[in-house]
Protein backbone atom coordinates (compact mmCIF):
# COMPACT_ATOMS: atom_id res chain seq x y z
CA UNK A 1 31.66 -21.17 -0.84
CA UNK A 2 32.27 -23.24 2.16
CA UNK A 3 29.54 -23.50 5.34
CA UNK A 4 31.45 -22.19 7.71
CA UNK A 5 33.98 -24.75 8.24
CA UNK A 6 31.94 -27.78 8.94
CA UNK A 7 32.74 -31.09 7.33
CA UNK A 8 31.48 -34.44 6.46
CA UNK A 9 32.61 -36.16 9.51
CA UNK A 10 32.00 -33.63 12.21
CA UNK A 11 28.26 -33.28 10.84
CA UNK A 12 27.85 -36.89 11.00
CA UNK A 13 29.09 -37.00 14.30
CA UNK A 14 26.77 -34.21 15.75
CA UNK A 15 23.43 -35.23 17.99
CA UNK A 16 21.17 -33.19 16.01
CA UNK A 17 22.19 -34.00 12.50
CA UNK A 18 19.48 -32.23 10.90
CA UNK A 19 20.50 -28.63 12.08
CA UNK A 20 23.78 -29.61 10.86
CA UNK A 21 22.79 -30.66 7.48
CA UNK A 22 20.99 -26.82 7.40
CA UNK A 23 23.97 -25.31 8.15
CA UNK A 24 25.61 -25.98 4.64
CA UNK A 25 26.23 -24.27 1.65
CA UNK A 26 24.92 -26.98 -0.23
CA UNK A 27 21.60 -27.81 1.32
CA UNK A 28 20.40 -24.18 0.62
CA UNK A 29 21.47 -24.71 -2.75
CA UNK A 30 19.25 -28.09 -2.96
CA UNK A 31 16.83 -25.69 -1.11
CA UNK A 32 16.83 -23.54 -3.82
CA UNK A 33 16.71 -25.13 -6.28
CA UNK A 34 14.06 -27.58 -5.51
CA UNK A 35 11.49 -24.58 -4.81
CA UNK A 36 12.08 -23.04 -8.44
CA UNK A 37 12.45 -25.79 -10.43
CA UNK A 38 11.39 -28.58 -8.88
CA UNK A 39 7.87 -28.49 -10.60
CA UNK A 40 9.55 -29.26 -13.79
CA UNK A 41 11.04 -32.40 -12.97
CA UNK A 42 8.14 -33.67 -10.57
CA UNK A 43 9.96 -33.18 -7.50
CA UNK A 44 7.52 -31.93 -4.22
CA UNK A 45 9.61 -31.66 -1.04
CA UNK A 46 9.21 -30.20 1.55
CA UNK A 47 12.06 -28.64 3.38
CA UNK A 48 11.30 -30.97 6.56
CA UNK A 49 10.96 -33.99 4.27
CA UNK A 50 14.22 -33.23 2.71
CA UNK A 51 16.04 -33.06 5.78
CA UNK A 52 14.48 -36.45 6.80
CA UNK A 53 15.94 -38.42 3.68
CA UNK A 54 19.34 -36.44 3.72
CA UNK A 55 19.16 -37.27 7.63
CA UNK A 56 18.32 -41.04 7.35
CA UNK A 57 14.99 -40.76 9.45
CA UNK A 58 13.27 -43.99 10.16
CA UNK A 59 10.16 -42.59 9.10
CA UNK A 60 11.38 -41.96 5.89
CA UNK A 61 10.05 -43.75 2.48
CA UNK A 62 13.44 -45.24 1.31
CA UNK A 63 11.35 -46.85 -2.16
CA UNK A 64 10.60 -43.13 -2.76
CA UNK A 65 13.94 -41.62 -2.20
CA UNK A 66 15.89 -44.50 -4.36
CA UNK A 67 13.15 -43.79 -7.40
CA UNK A 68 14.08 -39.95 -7.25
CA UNK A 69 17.83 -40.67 -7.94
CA UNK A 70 17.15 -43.26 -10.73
CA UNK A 71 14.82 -40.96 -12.48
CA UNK A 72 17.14 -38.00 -12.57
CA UNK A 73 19.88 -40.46 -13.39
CA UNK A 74 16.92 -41.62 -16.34
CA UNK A 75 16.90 -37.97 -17.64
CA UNK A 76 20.37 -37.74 -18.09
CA UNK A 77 20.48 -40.31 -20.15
CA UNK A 78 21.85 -43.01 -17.93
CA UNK A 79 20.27 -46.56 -17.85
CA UNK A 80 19.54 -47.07 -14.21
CA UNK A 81 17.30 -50.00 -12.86
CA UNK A 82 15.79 -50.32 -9.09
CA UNK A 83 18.37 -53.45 -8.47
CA UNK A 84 21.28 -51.47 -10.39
CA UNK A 85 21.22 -48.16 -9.67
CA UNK A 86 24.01 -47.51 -7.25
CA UNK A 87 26.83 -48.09 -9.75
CA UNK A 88 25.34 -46.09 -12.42
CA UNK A 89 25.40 -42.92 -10.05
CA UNK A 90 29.12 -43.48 -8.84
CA UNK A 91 29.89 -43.72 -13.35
CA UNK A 92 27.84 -40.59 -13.08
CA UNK A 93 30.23 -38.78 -10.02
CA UNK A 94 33.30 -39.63 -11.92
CA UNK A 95 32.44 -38.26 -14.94
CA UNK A 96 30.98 -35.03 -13.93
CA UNK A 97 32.52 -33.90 -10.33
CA UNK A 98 36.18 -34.77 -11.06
CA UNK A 99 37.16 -31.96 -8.92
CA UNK A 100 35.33 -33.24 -5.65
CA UNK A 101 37.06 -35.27 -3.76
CA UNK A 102 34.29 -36.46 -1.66
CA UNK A 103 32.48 -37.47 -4.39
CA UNK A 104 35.36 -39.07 -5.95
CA UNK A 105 35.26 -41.09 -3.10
CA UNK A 106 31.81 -41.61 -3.22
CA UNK A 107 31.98 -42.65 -6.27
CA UNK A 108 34.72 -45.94 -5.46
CA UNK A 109 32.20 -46.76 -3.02
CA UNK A 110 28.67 -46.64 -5.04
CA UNK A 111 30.87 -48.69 -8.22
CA UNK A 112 32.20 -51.15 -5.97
CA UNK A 113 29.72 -51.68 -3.09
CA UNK A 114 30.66 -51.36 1.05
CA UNK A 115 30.48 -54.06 3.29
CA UNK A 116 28.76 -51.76 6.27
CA UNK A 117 25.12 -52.60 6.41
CA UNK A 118 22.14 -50.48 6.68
CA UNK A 119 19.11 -50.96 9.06
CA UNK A 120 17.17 -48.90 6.82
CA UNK A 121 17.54 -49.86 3.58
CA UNK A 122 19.07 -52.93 1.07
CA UNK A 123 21.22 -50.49 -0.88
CA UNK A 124 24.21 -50.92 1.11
CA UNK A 125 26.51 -48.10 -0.78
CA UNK A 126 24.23 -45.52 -1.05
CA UNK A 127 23.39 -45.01 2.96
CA UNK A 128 27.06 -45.67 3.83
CA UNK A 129 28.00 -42.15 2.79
CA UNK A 130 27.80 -39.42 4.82
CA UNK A 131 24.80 -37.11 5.08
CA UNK A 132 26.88 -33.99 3.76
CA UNK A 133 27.71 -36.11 0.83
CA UNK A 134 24.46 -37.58 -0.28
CA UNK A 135 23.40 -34.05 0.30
CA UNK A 136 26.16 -33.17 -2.74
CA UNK A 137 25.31 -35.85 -4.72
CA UNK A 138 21.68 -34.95 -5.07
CA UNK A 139 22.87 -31.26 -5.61
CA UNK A 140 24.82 -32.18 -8.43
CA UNK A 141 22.23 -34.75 -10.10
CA UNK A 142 20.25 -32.05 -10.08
CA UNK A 143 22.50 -29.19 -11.65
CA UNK A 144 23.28 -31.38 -14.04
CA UNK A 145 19.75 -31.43 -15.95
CA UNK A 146 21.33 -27.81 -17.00
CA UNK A 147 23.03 -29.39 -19.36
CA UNK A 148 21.63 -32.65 -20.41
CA UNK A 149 17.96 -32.83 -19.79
CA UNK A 150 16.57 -31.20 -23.21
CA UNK A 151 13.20 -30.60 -22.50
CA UNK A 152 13.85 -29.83 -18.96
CA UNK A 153 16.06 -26.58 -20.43
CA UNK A 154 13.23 -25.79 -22.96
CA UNK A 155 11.06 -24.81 -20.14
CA UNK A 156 13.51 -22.81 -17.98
CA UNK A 157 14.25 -20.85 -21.26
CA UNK A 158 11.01 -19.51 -21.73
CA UNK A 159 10.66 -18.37 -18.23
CA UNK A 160 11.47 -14.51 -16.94
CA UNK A 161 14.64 -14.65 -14.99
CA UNK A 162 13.09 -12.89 -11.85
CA UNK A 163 11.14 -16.47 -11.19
CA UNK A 164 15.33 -18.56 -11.02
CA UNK A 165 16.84 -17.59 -8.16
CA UNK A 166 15.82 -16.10 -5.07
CA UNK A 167 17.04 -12.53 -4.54
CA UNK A 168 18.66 -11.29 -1.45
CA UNK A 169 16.54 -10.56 1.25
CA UNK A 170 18.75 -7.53 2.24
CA UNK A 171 22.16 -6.71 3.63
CA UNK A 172 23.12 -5.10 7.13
CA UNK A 173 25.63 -2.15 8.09
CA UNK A 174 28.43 -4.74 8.05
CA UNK A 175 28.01 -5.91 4.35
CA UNK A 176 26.46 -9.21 5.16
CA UNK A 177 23.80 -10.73 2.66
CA UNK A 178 20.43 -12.22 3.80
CA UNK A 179 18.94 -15.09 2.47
CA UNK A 180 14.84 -16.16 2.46
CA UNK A 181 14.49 -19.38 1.15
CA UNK A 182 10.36 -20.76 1.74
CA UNK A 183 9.14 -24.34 0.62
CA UNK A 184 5.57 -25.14 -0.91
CA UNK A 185 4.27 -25.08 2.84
CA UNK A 186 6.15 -21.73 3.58
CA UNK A 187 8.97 -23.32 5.77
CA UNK A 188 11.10 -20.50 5.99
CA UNK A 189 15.01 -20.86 6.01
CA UNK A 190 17.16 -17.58 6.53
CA UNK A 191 20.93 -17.59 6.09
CA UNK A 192 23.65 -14.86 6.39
CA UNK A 193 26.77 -14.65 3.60
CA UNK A 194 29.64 -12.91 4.75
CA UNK A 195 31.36 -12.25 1.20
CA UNK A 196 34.82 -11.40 2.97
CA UNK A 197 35.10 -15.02 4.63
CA UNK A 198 32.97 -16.72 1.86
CA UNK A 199 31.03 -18.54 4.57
CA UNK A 200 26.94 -18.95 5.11
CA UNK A 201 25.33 -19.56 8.16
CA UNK A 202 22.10 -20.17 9.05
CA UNK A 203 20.37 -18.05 11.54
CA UNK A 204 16.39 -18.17 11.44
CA UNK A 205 14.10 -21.11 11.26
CA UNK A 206 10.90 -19.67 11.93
CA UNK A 207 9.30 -16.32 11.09
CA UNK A 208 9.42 -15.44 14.79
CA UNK A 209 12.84 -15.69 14.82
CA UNK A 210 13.11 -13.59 11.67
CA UNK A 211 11.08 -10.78 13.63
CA UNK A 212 13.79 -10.90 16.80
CA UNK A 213 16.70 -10.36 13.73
CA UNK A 214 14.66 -7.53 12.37
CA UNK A 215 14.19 -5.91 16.03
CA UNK A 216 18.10 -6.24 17.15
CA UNK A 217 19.23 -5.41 13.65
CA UNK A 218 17.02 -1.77 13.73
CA UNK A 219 18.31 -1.09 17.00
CA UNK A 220 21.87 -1.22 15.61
CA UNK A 221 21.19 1.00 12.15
CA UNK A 222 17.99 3.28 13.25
CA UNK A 223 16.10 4.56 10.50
CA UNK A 224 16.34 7.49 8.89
CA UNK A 225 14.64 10.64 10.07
CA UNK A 226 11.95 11.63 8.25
CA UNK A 227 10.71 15.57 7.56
CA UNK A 228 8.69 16.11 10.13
CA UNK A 229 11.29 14.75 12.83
CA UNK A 230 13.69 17.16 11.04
CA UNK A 231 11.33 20.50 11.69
CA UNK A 232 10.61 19.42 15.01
CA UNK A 233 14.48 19.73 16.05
CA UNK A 234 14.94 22.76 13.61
CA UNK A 235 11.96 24.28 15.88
CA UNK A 236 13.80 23.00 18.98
CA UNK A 237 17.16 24.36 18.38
CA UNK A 238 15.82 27.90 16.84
CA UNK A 239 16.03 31.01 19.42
CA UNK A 240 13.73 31.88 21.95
CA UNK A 241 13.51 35.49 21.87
CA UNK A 242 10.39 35.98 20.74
CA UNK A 243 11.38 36.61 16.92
CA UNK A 244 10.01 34.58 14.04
CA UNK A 245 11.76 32.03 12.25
CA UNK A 246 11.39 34.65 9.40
CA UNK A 247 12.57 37.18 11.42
CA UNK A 248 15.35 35.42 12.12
CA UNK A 249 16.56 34.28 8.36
CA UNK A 250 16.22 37.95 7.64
CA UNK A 251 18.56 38.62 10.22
CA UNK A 252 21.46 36.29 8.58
CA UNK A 253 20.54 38.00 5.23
CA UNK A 254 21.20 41.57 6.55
CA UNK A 255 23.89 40.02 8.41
CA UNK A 256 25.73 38.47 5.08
CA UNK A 257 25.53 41.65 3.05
CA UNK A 258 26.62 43.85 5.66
CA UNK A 259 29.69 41.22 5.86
CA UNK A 260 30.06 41.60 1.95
CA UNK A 261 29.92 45.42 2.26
CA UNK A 262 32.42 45.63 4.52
CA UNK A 263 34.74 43.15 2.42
CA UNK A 264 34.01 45.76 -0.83
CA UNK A 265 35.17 48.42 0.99
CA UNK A 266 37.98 47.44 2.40
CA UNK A 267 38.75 46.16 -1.62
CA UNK A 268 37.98 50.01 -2.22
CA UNK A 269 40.57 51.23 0.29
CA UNK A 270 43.09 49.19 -1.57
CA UNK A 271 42.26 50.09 -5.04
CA UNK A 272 42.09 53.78 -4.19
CA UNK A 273 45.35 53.59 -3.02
CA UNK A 274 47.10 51.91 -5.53
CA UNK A 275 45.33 54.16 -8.02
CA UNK A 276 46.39 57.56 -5.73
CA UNK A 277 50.19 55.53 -6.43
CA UNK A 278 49.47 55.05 -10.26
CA UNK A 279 49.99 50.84 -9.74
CA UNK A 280 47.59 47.89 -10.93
CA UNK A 281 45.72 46.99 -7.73
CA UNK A 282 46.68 43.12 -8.60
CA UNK A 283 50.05 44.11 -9.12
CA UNK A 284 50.13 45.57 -5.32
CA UNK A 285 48.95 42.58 -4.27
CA UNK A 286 51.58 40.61 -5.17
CA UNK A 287 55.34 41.00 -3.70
CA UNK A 288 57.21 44.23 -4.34
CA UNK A 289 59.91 44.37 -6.83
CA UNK A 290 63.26 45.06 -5.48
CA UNK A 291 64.01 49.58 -6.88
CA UNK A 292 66.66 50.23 -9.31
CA UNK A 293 68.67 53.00 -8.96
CA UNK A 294 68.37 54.17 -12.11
CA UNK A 295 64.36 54.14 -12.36
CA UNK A 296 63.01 57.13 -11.37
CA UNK A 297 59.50 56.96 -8.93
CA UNK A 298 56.43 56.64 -10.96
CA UNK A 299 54.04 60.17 -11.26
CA UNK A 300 51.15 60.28 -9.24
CA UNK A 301 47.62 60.47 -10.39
CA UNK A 302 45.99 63.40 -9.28
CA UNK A 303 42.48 61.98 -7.71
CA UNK A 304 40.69 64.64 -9.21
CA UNK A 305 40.87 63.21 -12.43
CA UNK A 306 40.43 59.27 -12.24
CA UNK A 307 38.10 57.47 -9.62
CA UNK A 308 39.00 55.95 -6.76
CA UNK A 309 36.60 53.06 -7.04
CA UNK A 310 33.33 51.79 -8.08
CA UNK A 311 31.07 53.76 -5.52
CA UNK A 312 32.46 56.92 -6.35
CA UNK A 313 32.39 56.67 -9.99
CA UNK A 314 28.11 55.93 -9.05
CA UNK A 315 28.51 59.20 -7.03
CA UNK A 316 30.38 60.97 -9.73
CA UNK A 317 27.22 60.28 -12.40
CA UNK A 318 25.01 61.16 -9.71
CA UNK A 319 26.42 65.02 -9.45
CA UNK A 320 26.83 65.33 -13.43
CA UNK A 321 22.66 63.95 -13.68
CA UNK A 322 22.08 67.12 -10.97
CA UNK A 323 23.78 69.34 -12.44
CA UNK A 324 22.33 68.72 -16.06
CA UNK A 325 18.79 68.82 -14.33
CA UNK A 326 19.85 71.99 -12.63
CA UNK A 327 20.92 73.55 -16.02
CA UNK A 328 17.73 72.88 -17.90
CA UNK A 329 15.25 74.28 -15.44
CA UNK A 330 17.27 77.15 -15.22
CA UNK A 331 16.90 77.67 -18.93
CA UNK A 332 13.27 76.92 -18.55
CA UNK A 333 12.94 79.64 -16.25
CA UNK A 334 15.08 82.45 -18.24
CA UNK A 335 13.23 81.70 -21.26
């Protein structure tokens, strides 16, 4: 993932170097990590006292800083002494970012020493590279105890992986991921990922910034209505004629079977005359055969002997249950 397009040398040449050393990829990623695991290997920083080493501050502690890289470079199993340490990290670089050409370079410089000189410190290679890339080379010293610091993978192990990584904060109607990073003094970072252009920017610094995202982004995706905003315009767009929303529902009911009726009965027209003809009703519905000559007209059906439809075949049982009721009370009576 790449921060947007911003390089070594363009952040080095920028005024405010610390808001460009926020702006990458990596520095979230030091962020990151450094809040999670940073207990385990006895690293407390701060998100504004990282940004002072990485940024060459004067009032940073330089003694300090140099003793963090030997002791990771200790834990990886590399000899490293105060006087010596510089060329130990470049063997480090070229043995486990061959891919990074930055740090390739870095690493020439840390084995072979620089001749530009520091104001704020004795270890000449070191503070000759650029902020971006001491920012990768801590990144890496520390990704590395993944895989060669023992005891320091015996304790991640045994914790839940909810406590590893922070989760996104959210994403917005475009697609675009939000990330809350917070220090041990909750220093809040927030950064956007666009997944299509595989960039991350950072856009808060401060929780009242955070609250001015929130406010423009739920004017651009309002919420959801809720139940009783629903009723309110279901009340607003019902009639005003005095009837009751029951009244009303009723109406549509009466409305759909009458609809329905109408439908069977025309289906009854055109079943009672396709019986009348002695055809199939599905067969009438489909295209007429061409006549042959030598096929004579089909018989009718009288309609006194088969029913026309459904309704009259109810009507039908209907006279024959009167007329049996008629019958037995007139026997009742003669007897």
């Amino acid at each position: 993932m790449r921060g947007d397009g911003i390089g070594d040398e363009p952040c080095e040449l920028k005024a405010d170097l610390s808001a460009c050393l926020k702006q990458q990829p990596e520095f979230a990623a030091l962020c990151s990590f450094i809040h999670h695991f940073g207990a385990d290997l006895g690293i407390y920083l701060t998100f504004p006292q990282l940004i002072e080493f990485l940024s060459l501050s004067d009032g940073a502690n330089w003694r300090k800083w140099e003793t963090l890289h030997i002791k990771l470079l200790n834990k990886l199993k590399y000899r490293a002494r105060p006087e010596r340490w510089e060329p130990v990290l470049g063997r480090f670089l070229q043995i486990h970012t061959p891919n990074m050409s930055d740090l390739m370079d870095a690493a020439e410089r840390l084995q072979h020493g620089t001749s530009v000189k520091s104001e704020h410190a004795t270890s000449l290679a070191y503070y000759s590279l650029s902020a971006a890339t001491r920012t990768k080379v801590l990144l890496s010293l520390l990704e590395s105890q993944f895989d060669r610091n023992q005891g320091f993978k015996d304790k991640v192990n045994v914790r839940p992986s909810v406590d590893l990584r922070f989760r996104p904060l959210g994403a917005d109607v475009w697609g675009r991921i939000y990330w809350l990073l917070k220090d041990s003094e909750v220093n809040v970072l927030l950064y956007r990922e666009d997944t299509e252009d595989e960039t991350i920017l950072l856009i808060c610094e401060n929780t009242n910034e955070i609250r001015e995202l929130h406010d423009r982004l739920k004017d651009v995706c309002p919420s959801e209505p809720n139940l009783a905003t629903i009723l309110a315009s279901r009340k607003r767009a019902s009639p005003s004629d005095g009837r009751s929303p029951l009244s009303t529902g009723l109406t549509s009911v009466v409305t759909g079977l009458i609809t329905a009726q109408i439908a069977s009965t025309e289906s009854d027209q055109i079943d009672q005359k396709c019986l009348l003809n002695g055809l199939d009703p599905e067969v009438s519905r489909s295209p007429p055969l061409p006549s042959s000559p030598s096929t004579p007209p089909p018989t009718p059906i009288s309609c006194t002997r088969v029913p026309t439809s459904f309704s009259d075949i109810k009507t039908q049982e209907l006279f024959l249950k009167l007329e049996n009721a008629e019958a037995e009370e007139n026997t009742v009576s003669s007897k």
